[in-house]
Protein backbone atom coordinates (compact mmCIF):
# COMPACT_ATOMS: atom_id res chain seq x y z
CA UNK A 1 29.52 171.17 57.42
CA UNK A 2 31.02 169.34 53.74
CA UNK A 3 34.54 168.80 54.19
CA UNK A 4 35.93 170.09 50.85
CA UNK A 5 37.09 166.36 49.69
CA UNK A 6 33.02 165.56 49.84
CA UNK A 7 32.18 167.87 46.54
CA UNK A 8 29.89 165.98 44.01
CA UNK A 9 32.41 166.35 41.70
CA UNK A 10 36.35 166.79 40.82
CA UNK A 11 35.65 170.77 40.09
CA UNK A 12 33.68 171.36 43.12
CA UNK A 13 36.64 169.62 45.42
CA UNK A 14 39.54 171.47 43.61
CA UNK A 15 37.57 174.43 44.49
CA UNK A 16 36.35 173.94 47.50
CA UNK A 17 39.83 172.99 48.60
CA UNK A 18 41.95 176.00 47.45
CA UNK A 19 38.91 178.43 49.11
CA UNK A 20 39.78 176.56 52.63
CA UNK A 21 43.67 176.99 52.71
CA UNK A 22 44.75 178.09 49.14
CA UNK A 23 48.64 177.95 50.61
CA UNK A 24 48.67 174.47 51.85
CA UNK A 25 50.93 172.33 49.67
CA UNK A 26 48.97 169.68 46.98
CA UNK A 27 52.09 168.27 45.53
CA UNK A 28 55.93 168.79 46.68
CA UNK A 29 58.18 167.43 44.30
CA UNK A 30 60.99 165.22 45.88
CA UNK A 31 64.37 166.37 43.83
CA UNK A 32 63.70 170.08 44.29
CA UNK A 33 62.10 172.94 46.29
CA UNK A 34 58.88 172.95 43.66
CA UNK A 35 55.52 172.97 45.26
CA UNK A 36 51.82 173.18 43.90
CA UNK A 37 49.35 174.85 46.55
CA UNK A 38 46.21 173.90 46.41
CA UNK A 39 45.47 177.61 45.11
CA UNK A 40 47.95 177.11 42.15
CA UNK A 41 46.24 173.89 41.43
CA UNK A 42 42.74 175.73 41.72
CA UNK A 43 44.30 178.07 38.76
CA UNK A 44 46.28 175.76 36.50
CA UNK A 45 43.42 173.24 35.90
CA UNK A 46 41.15 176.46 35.12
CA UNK A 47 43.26 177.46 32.50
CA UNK A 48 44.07 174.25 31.09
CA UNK A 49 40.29 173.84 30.44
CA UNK A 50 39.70 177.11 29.25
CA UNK A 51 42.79 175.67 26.62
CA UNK A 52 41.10 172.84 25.31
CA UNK A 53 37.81 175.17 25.11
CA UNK A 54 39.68 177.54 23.05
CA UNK A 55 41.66 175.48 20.62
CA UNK A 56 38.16 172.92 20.08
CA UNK A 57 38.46 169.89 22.27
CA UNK A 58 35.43 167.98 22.29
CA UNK A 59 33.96 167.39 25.78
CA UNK A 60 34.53 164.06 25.31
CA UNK A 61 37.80 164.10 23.56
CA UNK A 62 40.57 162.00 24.28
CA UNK A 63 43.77 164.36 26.10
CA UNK A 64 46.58 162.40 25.80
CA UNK A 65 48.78 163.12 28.88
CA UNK A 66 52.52 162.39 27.71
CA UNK A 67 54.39 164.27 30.75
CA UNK A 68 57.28 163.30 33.14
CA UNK A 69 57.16 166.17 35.24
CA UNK A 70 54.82 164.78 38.17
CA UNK A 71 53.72 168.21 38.59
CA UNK A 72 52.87 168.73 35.27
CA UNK A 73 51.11 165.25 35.02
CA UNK A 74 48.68 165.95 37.81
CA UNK A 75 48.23 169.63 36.70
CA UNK A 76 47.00 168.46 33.16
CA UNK A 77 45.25 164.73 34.76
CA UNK A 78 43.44 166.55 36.88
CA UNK A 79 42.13 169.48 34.31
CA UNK A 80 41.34 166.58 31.81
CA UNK A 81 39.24 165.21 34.37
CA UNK A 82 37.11 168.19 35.77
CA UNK A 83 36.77 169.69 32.37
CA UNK A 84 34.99 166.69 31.20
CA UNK A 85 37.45 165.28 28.58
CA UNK A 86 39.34 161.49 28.42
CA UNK A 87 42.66 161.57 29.89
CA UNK A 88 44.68 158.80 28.68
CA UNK A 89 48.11 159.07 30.56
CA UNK A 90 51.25 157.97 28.55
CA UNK A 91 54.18 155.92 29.96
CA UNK A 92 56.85 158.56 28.46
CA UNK A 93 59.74 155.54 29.17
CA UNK A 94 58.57 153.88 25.47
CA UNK A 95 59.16 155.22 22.34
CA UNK A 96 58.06 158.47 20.77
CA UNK A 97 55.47 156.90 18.95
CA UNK A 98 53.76 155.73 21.98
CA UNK A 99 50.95 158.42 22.03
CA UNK A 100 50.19 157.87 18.20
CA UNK A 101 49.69 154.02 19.51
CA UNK A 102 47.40 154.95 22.34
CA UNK A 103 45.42 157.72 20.20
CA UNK A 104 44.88 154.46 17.88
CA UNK A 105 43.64 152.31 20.74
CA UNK A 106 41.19 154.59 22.37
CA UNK A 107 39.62 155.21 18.56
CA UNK A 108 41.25 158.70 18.19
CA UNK A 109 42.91 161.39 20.47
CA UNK A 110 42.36 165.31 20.00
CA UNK A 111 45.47 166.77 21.57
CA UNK A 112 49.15 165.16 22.74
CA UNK A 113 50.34 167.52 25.80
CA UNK A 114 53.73 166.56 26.29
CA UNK A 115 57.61 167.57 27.64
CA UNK A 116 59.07 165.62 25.19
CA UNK A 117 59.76 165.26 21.40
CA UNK A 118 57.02 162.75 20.40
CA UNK A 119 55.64 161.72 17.12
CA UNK A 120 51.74 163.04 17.58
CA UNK A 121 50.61 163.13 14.32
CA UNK A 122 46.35 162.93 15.20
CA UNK A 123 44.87 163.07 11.68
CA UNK A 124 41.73 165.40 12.33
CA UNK A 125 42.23 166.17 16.07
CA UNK A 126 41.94 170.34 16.27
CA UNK A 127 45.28 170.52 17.73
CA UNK A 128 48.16 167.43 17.65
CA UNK A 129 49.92 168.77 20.14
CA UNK A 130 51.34 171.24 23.09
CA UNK A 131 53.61 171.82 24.92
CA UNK A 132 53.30 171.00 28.77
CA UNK A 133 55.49 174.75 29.62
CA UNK A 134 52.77 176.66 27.98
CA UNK A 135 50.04 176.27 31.16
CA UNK A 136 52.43 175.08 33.96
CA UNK A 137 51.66 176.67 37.51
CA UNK A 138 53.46 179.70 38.12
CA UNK A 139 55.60 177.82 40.32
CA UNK A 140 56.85 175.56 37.58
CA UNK A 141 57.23 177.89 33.80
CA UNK A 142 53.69 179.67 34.06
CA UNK A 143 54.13 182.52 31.16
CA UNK A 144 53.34 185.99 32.19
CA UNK A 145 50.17 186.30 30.34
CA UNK A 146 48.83 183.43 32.41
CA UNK A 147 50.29 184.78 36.30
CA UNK A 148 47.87 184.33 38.93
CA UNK A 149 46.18 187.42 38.64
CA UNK A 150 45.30 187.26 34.86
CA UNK A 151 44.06 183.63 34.89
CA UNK A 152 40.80 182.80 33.32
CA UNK A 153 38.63 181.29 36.22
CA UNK A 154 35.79 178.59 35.18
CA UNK A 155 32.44 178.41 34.42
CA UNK A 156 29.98 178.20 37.10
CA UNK A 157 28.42 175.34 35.74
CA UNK A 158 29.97 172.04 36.06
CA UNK A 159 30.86 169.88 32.39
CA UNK A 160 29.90 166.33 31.77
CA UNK A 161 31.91 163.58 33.86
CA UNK A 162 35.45 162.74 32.50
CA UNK A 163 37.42 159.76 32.69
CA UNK A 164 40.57 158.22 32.42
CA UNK A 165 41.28 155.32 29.87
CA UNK A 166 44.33 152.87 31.18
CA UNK A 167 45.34 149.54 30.02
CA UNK A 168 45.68 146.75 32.20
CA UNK A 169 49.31 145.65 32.96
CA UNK A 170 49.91 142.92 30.43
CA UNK A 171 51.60 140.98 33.10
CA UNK A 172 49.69 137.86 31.78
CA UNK A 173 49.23 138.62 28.46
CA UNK A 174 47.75 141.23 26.07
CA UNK A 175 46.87 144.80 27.71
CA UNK A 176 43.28 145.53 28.14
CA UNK A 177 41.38 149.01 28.08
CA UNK A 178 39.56 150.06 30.91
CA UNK A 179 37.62 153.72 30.86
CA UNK A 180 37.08 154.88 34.47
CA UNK A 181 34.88 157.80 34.61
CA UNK A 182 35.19 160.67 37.65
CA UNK A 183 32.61 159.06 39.76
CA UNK A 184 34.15 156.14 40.21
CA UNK A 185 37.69 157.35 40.73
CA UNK A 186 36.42 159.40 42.99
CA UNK A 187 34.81 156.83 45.00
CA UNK A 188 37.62 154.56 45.03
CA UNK A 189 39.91 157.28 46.44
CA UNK A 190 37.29 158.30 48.85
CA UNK A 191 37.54 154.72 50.11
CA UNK A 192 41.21 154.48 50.57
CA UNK A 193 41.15 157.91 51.89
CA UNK A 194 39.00 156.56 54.88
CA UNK A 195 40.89 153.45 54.96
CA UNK A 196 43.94 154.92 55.84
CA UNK A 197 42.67 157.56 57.80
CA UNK A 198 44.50 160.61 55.76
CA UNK A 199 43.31 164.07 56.72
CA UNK A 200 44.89 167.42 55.89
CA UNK A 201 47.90 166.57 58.37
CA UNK A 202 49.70 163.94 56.37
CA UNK A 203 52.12 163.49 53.99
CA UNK A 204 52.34 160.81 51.49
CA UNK A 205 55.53 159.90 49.10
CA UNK A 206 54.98 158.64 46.13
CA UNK A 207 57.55 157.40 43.79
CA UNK A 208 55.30 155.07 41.29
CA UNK A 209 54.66 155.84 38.10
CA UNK A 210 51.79 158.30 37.43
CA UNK A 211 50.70 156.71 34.37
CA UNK A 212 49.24 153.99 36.27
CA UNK A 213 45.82 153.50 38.55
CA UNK A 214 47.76 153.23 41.77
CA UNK A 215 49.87 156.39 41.45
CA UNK A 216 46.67 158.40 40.60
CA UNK A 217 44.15 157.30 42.97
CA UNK A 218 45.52 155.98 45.77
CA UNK A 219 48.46 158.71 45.80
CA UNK A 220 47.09 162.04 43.48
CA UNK A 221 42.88 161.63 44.12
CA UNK A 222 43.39 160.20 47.44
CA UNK A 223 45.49 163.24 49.10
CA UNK A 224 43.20 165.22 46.98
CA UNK A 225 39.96 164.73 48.72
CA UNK A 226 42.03 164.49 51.92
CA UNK A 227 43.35 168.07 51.42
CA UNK A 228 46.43 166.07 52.36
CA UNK A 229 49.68 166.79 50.70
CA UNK A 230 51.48 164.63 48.49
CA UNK A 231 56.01 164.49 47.88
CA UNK A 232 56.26 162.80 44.64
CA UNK A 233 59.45 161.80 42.64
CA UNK A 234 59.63 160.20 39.34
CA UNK A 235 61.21 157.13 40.28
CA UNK A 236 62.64 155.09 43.28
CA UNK A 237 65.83 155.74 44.41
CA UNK A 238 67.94 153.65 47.40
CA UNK A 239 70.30 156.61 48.02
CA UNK A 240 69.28 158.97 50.66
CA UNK A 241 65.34 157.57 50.65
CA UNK A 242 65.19 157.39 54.73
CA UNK A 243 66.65 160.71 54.81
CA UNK A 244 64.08 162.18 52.47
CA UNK A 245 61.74 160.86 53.77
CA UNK A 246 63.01 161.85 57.44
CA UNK A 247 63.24 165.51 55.58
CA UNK A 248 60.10 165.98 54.57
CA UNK A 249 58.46 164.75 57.61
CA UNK A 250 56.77 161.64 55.67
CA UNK A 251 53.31 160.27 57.63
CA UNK A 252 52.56 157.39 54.79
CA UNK A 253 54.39 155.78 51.77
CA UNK A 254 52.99 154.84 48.91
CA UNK A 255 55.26 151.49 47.49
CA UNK A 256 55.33 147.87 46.37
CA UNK A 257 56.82 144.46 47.29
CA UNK A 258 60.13 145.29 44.50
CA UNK A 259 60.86 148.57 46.49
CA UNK A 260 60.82 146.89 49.64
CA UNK A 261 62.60 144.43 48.84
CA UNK A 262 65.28 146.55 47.64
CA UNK A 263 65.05 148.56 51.12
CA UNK A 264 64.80 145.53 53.03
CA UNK A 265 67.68 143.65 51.07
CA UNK A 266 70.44 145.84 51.39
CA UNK A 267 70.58 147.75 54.16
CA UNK A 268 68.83 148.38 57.99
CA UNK A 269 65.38 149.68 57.72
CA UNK A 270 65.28 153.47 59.53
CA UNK A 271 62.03 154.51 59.28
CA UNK A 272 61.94 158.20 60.26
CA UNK A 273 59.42 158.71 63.12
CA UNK A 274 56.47 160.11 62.16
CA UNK A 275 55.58 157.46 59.72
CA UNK A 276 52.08 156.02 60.16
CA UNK A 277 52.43 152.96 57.67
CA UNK A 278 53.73 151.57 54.59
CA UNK A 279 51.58 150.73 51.77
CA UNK A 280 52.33 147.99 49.74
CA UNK A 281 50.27 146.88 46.28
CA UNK A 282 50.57 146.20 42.93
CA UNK A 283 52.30 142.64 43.48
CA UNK A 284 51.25 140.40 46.47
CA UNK A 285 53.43 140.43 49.29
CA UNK A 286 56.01 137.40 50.47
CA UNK A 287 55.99 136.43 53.71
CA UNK A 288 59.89 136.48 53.82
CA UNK A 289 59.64 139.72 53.15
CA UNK A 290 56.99 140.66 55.33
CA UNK A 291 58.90 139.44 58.31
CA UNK A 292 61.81 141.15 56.87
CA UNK A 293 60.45 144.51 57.69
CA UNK A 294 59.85 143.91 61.23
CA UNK A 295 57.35 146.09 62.84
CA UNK A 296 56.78 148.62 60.50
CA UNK A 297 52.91 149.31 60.20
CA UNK A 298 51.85 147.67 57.14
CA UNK A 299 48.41 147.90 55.06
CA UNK A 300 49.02 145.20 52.23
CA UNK A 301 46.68 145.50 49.93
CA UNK A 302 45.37 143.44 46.20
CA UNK A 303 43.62 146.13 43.54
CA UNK A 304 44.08 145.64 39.81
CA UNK A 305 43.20 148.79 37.15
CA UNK A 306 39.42 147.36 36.49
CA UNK A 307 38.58 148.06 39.97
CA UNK A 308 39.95 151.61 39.89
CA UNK A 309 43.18 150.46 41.95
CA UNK A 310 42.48 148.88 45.18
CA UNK A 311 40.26 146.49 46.40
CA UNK A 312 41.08 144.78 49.38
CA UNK A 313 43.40 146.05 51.85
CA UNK A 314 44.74 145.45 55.88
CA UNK A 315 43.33 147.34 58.45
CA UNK A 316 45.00 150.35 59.73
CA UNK A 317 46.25 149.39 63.29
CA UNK A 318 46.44 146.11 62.70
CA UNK A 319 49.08 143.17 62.14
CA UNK A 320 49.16 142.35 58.12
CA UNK A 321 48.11 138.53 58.19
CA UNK A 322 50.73 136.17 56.35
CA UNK A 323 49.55 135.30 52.86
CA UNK A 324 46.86 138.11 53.08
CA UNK A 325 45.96 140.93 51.19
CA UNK A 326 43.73 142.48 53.81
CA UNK A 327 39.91 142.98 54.02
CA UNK A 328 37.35 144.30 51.27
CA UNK A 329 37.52 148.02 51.06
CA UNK A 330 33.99 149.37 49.28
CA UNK A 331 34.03 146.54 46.97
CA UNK A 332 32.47 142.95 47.56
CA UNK A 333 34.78 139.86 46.88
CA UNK A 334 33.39 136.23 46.15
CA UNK A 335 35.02 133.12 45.53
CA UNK A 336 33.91 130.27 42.84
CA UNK A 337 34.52 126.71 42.23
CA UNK A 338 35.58 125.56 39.22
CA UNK A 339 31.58 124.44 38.73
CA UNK A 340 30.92 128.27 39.00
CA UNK A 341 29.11 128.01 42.49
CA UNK A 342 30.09 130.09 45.34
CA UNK A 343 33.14 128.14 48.03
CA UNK A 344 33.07 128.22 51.75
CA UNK A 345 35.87 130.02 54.27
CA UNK A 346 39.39 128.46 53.16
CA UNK A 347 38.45 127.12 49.85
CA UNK A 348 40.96 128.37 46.78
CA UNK A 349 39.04 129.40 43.85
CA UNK A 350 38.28 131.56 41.37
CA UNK A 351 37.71 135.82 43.05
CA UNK A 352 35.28 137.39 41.41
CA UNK A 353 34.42 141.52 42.63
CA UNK A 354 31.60 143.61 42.14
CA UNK A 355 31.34 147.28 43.53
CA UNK A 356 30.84 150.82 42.60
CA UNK A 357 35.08 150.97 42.32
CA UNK A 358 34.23 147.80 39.07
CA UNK A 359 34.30 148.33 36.00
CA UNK A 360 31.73 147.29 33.64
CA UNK A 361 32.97 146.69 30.39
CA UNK A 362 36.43 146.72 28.47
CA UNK A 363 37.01 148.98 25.99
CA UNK A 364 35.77 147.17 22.39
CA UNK A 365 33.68 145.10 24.20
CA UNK A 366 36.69 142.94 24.54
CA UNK A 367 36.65 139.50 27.15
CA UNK A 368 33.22 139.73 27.59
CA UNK A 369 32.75 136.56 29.16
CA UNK A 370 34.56 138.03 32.34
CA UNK A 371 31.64 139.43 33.21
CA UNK A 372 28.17 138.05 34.68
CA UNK A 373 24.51 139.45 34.63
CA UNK A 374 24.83 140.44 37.91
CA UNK A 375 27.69 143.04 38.16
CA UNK A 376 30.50 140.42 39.04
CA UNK A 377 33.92 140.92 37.22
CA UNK A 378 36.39 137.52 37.07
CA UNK A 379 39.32 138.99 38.54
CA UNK A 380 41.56 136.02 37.06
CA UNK A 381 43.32 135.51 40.07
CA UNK A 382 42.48 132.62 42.96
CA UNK A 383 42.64 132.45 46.26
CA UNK A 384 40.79 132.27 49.37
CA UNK A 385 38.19 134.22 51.66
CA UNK A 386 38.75 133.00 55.63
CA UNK A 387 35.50 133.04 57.82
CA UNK A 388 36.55 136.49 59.33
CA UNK A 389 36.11 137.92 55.97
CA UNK A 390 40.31 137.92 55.01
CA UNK A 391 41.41 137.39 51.38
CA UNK A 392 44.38 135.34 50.36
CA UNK A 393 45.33 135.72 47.08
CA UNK A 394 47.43 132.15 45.43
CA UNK A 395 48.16 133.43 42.04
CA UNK A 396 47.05 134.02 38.52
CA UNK A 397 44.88 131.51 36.97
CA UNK A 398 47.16 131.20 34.33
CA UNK A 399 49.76 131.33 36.95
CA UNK A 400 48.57 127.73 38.32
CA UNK A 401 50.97 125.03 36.91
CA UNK A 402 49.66 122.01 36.63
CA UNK A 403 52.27 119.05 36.69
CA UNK A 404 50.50 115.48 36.09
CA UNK A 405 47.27 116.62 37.62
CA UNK A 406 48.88 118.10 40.50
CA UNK A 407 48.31 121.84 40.88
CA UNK A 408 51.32 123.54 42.07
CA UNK A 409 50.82 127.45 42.96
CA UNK A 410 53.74 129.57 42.17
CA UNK A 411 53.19 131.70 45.54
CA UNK A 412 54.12 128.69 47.75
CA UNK A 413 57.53 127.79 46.09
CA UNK A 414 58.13 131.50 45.68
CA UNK A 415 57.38 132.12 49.56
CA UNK A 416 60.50 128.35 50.25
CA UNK A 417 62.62 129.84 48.30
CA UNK A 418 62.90 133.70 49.49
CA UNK A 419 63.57 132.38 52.78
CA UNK A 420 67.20 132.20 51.82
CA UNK A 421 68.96 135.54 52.81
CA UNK A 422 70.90 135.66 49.37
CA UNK A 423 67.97 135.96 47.33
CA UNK A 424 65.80 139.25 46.60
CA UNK A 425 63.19 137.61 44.31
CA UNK A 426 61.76 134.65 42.88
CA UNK A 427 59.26 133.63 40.10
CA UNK A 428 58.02 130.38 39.42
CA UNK A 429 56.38 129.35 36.13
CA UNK A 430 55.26 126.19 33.76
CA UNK A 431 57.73 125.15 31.15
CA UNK A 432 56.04 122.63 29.05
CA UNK A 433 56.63 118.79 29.10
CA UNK A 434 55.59 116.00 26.75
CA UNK A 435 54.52 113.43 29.51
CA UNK A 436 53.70 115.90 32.99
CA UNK A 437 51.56 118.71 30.51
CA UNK A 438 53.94 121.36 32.44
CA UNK A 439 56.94 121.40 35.37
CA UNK A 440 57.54 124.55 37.77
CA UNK A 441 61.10 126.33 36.92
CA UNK A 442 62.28 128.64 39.10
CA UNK A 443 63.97 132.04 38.14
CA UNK A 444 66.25 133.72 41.22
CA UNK A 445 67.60 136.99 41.29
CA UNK A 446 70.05 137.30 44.29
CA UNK A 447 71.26 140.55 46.07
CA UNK A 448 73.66 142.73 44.21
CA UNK A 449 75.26 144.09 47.38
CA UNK A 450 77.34 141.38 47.65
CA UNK A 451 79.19 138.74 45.38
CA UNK A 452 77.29 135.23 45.29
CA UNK A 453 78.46 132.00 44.28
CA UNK A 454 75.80 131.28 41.97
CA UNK A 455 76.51 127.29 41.77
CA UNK A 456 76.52 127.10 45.85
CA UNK A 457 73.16 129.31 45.84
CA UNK A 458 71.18 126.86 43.12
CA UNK A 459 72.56 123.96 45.44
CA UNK A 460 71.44 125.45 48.12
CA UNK A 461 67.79 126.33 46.97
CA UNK A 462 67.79 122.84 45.45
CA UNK A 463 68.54 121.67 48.73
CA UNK A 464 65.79 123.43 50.49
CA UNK A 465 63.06 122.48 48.52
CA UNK A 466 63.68 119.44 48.36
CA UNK A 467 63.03 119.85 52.94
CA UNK A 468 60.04 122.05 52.76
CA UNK A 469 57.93 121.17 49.88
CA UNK A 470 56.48 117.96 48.42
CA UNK A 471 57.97 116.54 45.15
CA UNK A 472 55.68 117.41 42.89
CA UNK A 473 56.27 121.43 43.97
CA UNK A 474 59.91 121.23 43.98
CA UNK A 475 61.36 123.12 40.93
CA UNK A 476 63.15 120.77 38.01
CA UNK A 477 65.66 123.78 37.58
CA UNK A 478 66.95 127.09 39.28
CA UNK A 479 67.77 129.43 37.28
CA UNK A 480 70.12 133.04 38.78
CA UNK A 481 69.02 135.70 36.38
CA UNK A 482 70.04 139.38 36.67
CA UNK A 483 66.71 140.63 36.11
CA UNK A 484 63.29 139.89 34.68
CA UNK A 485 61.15 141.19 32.11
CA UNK A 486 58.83 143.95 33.85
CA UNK A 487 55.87 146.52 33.28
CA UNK A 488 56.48 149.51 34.07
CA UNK A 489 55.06 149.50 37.96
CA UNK A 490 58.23 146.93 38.33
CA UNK A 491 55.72 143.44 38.52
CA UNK A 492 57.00 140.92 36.78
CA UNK A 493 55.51 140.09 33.24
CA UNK A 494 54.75 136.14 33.81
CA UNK A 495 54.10 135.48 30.09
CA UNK A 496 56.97 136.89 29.04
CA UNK A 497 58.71 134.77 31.78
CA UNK A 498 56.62 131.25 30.69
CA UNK A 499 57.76 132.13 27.04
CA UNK A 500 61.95 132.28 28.25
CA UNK A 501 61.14 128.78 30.43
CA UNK A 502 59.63 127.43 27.18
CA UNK A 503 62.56 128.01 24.93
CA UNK A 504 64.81 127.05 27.54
């Protein structure tokens, strides 16, 4: 017998799902008593397509999804997808002109569905824009004329494949677009679904951002052909998170290494039982850290938007290896030399991944080169594959600092210097010198739950470098900084942070 999460195709699961238990909760959201059953899901996409049929959306147009509401988000995502149609999901923290950007970027946009006022001016697009209250589950603002009962149900045939255009990060440099089409989500989330074992008794929490690949795979599509249920909130919040998540009976959480830190930092970690693991991603994982949250179950894991989110991960069941991102999940990983030939167990190099989860192309055609004949993608980060088949990530490869010919990875004078209690992160990067080519500086942020002596801390740090790490690692300066510049899944924007060390 199919499970329902095994449909050919996003329609067929959101169907198949609501006919097997159209009650069970889809989405909870965190702040309120709000819920979207599987049945109200089944309805809302419907008439969201039968929208964009009515007011002329091309199959293949471009739906830009401009929503806070997580409910809302996934109700309109999700209809983009199975009604064939781009989604291209807006990060509603930057300005109002935002969409107008993105509708630029993705060569034109037919429709802006948003909760906010945003300038979405679309010069020839049937309709510029509307409002996310006008097809919201009845659950959420659903207007009488479109109540359960006098919904427009969809076709029986299924429309072409949709997709969902992101941009990469920008954490080291400019953004990139990446199109990911159904299939392909689909088989990603299928993968992580398996991975971590979810079934229809769990219950993920999910407080990343929505806009990005991690939020919508591993959390929305991955509960989704689970027939799991997911509690989302629309950002992280310290206050009261064990008991919420003690509340609402949480099986697996959905985070990364700045939200654990902040848990792990400041206060005794009470995971509620019930709690099958943590999942970290998005930024690789210290080791101080790590051994900072004790024996929680952890599945650390590497992905990257181009791969459709994740891409290696650790085994559920067992210990997280330190410096390791965990196993290939449904995607092969290989690592080069800098001759371009394949490396044995242990050797740092270039990772390269190729996979049903990859990615192709970029949008425009754009970095081209990253590419090879044979389906390979250059990742541009290094690191290591042991003989057991383990990846080890050591950094960007414009992370790598290299000081006189040495190479110094950021990773291993990151992992010295978290050791200290007082610290909650660390970045290293290159600032530029006339003689060496480049010198590792070190930016600190230190815990805010207590006061710190900032000169003791840098003499301190100085201090233990200088025991654990050869010279040539050791940073020439420590700077305590309140914060750094960040995207908008909280990693660190390196470039940004190599441009401050340069005028510094």
């Amino acid at each position: 017998m199919q499970r329902a999460g095994e449909g050919p195709d996003l329609r067929s699961i959101i169907r198949a799902c609501a006919a097997e238990d159209s009650g069970r909760h889809y989405l909870e959201d965190a702040r309120s008593d709000r819920v979207l059953t599987y049945g109200a899901l089944e309805r809302a996409v419907s008439a969201w397509a039968d929208a964009f049929d009515g007011i002329g959306i091309a199959p293949s147009g471009a739906v830009l999804v401009d929503l806070g509401d997580p409910l809302a988000f996934a109700v309109v995502y999700l209809a983009a997808l199975a009604s064939g149609r781009r989604a291209v999901p807006v990060d509603t923290g930057q300005p109002a002109g935002e969409p107008g950007r993105l509708a630029g970027l993705v060569g034109g946009a037919s429709i802006v569905v948003s909760d906010r006022d945003v300038d979405a001016t679309l010069p020839g697009a049937p309709a510029s824009r509307i409002d996310a209250a006008t097809f919201l589950p009845a659950d959420v603002r659903l207007p009488a004329h479109l109540r359960d009962g006098d919904l427009p149900g969809a076709g029986p045939d299924a429309p072409g494949e949709g997709s969902v255009v992101l941009f990469t990060s920008g954490s080291t440099g400019t953004p990139k677009g990446v199109e990911l089409p159904e299939s392909q989500l689909l088989f990603v989330a299928r993968a992580v679904a398996r991975h971590n074992r979810l079934t229809p008794a769990d219950r993920g929490f999910n407080s990343l951002p929505l806009f990005h690949v991690n939020a919508e795979v591993v959390g929305l599509l991955a509960s989704l052909v689970s027939g799991a249920t997911l509690v989302v909130d629309r950002r992280f919040r310290r206050t009261g998170f064990w008991e919420l998540l003690a509340d609402r009976g949480i099986t697996w959480l959905n985070a990364v290494p700045a939200i654990l830190a902040v848990l792990a930092k400041t206060g005794p970690l009470d995971f509620p039982h019930g709690l099958r693991f943590v999942r970290s991603a998005s930024a690789p994982l210290p080791d101080p850290l790590r051994q900072a949250l004790g024996d929680v179950p952890l599945v650390v894991s590497w992905g990257m938007t181009e791969g459709a989110s994740q891409i290696t991960a650790t085994p559920l069941g067992t210990p997280a290896r330190p410096g390791s991102v965990g196993v290939p999940v449904g995607t092969e990983v290989q690592v080069r030399g800098d001759d371009g030939a394949v490396v044995g167990p242990g050797v740092v190099g270039a990772l390269w991944i190729r996979g049903e989860g990859v990615v192709r192309r970029y949008l425009g055609g754009r970095a081209g080169e990253r590419f090879d004949e044979d389906g390979w993608l250059s990742t541009g980060d290094l690191g290591s594959v042991s003989a057991d088949g383990w990846v080890s990530l050591a950094g960007r490869s414009d992370d790598v600092i290299n000081r006189g010919g040495e190479k110094v990875y950021p990773s291993e004078v990151e992992d010295v210097l978290l050791g200290d209690d007082r610290v909650l992160e660390v970045v290293v990067v290159g600032r530029p010198h006339d003689v060496l080519g480049a010198v590792p500086v070190a930016y600190v942020i230190a815990r805010s739950d207590e006061p710190t002596d900032v000169g003791r801390l840098v003499t301190d740090l100085t201090a233990r470098a200088e025991e654990r790490l050869t010279r040539f690692r050791r940073p020439v300066e420590i700077v305590v900084v309140p914060d750094l510049p960040r995207a908008a899944t909280g990693k660190v924007q390196r470039a940004k942070v190599r441009s401050m060390a340069a005028q510094s």
